[in-house]
N, C-alpha and C. Protein backbone atom coordinates (compact mmCIF):
# COMPACT_ATOMS: atom_id res chain seq x y z
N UNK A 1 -126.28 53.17 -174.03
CA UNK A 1 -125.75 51.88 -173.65
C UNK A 1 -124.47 52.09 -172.84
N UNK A 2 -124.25 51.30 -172.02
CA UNK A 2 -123.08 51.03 -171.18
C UNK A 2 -121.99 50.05 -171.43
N UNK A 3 -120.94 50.38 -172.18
CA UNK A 3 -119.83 49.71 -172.85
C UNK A 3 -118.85 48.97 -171.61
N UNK A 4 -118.64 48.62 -171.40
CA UNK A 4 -118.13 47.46 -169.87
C UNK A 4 -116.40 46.69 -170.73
N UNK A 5 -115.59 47.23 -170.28
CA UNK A 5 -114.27 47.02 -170.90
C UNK A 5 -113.67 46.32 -169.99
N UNK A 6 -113.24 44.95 -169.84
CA UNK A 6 -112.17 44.34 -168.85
C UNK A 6 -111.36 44.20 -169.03
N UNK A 7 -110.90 43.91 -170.36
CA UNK A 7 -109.81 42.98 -170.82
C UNK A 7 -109.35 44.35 -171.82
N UNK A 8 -107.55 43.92 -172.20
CA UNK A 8 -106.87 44.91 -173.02
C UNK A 8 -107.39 44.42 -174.65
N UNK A 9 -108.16 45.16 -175.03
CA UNK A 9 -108.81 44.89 -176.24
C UNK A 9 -107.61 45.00 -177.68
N UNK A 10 -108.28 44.28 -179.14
CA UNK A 10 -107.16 44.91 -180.18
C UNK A 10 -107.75 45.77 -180.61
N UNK A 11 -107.03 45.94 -181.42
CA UNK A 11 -107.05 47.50 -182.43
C UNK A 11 -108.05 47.39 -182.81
N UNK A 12 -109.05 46.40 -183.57
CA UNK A 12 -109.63 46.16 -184.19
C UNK A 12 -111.18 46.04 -183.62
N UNK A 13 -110.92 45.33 -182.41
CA UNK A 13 -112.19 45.49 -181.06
C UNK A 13 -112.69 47.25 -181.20
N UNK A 14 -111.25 47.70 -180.37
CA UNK A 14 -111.45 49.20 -180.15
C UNK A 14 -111.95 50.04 -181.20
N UNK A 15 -111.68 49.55 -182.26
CA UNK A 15 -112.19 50.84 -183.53
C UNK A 15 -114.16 50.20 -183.59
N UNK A 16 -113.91 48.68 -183.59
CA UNK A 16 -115.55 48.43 -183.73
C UNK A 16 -116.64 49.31 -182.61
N UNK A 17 -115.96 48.92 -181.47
CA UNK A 17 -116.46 49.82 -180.06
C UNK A 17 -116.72 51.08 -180.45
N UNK A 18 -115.59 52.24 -181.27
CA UNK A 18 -115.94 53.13 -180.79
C UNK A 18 -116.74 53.28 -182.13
N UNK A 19 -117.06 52.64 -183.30
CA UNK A 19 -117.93 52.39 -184.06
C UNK A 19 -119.44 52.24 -183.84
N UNK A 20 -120.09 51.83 -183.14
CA UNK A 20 -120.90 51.31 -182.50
C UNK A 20 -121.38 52.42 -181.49
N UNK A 21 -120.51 52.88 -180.45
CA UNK A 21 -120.88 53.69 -179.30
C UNK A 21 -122.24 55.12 -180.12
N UNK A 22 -122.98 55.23 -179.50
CA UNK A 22 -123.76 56.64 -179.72
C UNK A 22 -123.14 57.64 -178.48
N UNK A 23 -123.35 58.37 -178.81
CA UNK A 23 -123.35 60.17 -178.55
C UNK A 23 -123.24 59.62 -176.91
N UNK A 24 -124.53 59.56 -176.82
CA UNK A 24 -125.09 59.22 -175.36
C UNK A 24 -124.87 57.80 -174.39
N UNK A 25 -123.68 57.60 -174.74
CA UNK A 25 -123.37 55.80 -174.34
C UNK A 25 -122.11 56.54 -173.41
N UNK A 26 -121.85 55.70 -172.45
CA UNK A 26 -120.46 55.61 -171.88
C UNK A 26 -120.02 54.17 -171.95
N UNK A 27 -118.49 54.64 -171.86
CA UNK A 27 -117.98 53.44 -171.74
C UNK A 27 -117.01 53.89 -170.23
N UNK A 28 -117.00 52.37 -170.07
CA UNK A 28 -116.05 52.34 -168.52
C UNK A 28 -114.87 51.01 -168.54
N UNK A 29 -113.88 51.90 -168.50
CA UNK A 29 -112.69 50.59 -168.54
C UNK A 29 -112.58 50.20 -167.05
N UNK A 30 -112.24 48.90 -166.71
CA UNK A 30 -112.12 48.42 -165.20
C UNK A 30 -111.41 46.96 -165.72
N UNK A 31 -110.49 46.42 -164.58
CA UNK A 31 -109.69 45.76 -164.83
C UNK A 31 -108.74 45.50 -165.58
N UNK A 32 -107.97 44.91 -166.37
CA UNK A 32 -107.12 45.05 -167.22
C UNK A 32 -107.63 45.78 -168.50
N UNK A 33 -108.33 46.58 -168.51
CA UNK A 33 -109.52 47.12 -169.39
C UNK A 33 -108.87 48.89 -168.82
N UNK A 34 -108.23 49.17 -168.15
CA UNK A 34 -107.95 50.42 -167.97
C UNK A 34 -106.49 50.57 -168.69
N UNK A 35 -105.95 49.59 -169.54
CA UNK A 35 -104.52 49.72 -170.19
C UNK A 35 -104.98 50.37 -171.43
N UNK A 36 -106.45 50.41 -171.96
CA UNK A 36 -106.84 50.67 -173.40
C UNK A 36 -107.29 51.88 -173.49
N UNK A 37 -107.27 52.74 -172.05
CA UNK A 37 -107.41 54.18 -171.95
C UNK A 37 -106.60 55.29 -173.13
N UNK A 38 -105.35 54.69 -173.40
CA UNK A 38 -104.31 55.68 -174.39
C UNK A 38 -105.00 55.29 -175.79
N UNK A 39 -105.45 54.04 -176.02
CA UNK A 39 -106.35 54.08 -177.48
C UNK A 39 -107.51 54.61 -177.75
N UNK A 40 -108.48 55.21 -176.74
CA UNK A 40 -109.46 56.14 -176.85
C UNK A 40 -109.12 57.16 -176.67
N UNK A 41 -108.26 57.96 -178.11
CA UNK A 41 -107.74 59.52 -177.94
C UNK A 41 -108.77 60.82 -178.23
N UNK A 42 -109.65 59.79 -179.29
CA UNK A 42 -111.04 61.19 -179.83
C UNK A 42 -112.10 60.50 -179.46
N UNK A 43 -112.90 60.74 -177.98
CA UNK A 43 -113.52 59.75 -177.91
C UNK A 43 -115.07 60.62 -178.06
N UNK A 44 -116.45 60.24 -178.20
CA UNK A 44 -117.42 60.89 -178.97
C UNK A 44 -118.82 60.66 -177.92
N UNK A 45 -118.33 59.46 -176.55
CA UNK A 45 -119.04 59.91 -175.61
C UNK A 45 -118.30 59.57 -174.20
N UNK A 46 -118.85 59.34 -173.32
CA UNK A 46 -117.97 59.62 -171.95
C UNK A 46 -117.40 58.33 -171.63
N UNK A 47 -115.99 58.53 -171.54
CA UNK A 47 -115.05 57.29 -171.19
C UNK A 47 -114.76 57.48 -169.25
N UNK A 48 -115.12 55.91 -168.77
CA UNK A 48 -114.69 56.24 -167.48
C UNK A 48 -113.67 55.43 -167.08
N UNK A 49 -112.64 55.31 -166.04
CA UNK A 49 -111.75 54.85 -165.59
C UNK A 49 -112.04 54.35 -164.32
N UNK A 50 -112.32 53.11 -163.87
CA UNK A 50 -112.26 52.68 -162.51
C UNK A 50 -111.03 53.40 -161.64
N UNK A 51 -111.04 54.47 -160.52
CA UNK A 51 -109.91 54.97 -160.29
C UNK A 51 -109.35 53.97 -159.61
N UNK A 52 -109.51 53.24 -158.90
CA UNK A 52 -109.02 52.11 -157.89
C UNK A 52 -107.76 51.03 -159.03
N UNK A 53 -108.51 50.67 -160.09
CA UNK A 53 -107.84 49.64 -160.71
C UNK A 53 -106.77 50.26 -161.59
N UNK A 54 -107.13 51.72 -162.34
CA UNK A 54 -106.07 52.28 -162.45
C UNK A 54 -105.01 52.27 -161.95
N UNK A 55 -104.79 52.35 -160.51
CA UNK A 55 -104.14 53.06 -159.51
C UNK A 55 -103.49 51.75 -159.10
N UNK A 56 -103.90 50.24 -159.11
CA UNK A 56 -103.25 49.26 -159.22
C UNK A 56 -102.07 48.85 -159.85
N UNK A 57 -102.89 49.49 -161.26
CA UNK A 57 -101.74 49.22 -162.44
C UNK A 57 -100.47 50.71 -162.47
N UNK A 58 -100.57 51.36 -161.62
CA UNK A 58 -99.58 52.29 -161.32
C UNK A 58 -99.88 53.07 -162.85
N UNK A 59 -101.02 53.44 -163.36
CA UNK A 59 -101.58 54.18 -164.32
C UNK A 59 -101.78 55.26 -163.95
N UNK A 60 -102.18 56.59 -165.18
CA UNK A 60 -101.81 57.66 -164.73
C UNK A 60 -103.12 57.90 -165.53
N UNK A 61 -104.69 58.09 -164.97
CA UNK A 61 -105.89 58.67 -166.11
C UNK A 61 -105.20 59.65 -167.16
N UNK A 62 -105.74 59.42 -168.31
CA UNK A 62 -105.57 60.40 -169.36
C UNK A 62 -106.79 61.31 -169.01
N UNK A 63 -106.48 62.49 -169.34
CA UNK A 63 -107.16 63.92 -169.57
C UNK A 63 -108.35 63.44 -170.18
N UNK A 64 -108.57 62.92 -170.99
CA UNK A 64 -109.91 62.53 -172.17
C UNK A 64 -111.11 61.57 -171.10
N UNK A 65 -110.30 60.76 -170.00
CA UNK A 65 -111.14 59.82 -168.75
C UNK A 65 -111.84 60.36 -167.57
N UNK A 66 -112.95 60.20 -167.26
CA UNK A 66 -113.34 60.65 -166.22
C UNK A 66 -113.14 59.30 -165.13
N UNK A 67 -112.41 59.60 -163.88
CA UNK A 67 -112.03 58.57 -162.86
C UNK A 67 -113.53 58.41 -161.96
N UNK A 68 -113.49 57.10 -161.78
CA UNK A 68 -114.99 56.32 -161.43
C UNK A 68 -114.79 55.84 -159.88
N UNK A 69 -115.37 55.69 -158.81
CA UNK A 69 -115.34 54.79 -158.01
C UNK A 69 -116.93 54.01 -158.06
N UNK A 70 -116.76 52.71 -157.09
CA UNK A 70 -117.71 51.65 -157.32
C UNK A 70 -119.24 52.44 -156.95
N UNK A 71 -119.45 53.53 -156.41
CA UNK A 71 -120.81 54.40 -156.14
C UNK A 71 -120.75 54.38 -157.53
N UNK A 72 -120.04 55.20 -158.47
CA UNK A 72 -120.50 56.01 -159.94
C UNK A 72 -120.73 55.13 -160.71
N UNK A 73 -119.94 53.58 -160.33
CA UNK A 73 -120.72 52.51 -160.95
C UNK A 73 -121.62 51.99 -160.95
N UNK A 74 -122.59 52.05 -160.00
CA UNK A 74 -123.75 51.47 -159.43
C UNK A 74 -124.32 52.57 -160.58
N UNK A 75 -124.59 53.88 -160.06
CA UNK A 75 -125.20 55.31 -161.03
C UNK A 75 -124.87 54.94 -162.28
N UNK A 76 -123.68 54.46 -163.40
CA UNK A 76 -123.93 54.48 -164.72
C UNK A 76 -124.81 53.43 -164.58
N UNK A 77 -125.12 52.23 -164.25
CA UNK A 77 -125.61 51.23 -164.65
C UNK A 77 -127.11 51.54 -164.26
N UNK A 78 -127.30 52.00 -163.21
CA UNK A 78 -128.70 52.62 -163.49
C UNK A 78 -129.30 53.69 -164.99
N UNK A 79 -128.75 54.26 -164.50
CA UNK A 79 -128.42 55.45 -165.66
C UNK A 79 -128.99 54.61 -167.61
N UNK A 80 -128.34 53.48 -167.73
CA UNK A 80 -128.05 53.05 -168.52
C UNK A 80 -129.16 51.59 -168.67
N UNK A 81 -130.01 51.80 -169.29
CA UNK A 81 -130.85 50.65 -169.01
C UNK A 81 -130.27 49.21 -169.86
N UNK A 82 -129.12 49.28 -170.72
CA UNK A 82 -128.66 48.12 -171.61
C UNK A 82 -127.16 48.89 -171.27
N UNK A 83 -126.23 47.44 -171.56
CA UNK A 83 -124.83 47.20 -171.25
C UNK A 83 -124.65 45.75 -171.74
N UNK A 84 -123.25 46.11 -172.36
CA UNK A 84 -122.39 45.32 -173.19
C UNK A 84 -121.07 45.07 -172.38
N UNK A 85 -120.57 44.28 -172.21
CA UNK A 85 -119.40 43.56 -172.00
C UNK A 85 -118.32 43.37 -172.94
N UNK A 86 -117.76 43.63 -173.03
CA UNK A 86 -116.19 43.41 -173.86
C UNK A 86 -114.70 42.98 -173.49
């Protein structure tokens, strides 16, 4: 599944999320959804970072994020036959 992050989630979102996520799921923060990058510290499948919107918010990817542009987005969502919004 494809976890779709916009918004700065709570504590409580984020622990359900990463509750939920399997092995084989990514998640991708984009829009105000790239501030919640420092709360996914042990993360258990692949976290991505819109690099563009990052780079808005004068953010700095954490080591644990792989940086995305809108091509690699098109590819997870193929990739990914179901996706969730958050």
């Amino acid at each position: 599944m494809l976890h779709i992050i916009q918004t700065h989630l709570s504590q409580a979102d984020l622990a359900r999320l990463l509750e939920l996520a399997q092995e084989d799921d990514a998640i991708v923060l984009m829009d105000d959804g790239v501030y919640n990058q420092n709360q996914l510290t042990k993360p258990h499948c692949s976290i991505y970072v819109m690099q563009s919107h990052n780079e808005m918010r004068g953010l700095v990817a954490k080591q644990s994020t792989k940086p995305l542009d809108m091509a690699g987005l098109v590819k997870l969502t193929t990739n990914h036959t179901n996706s969730v919004s958050w």
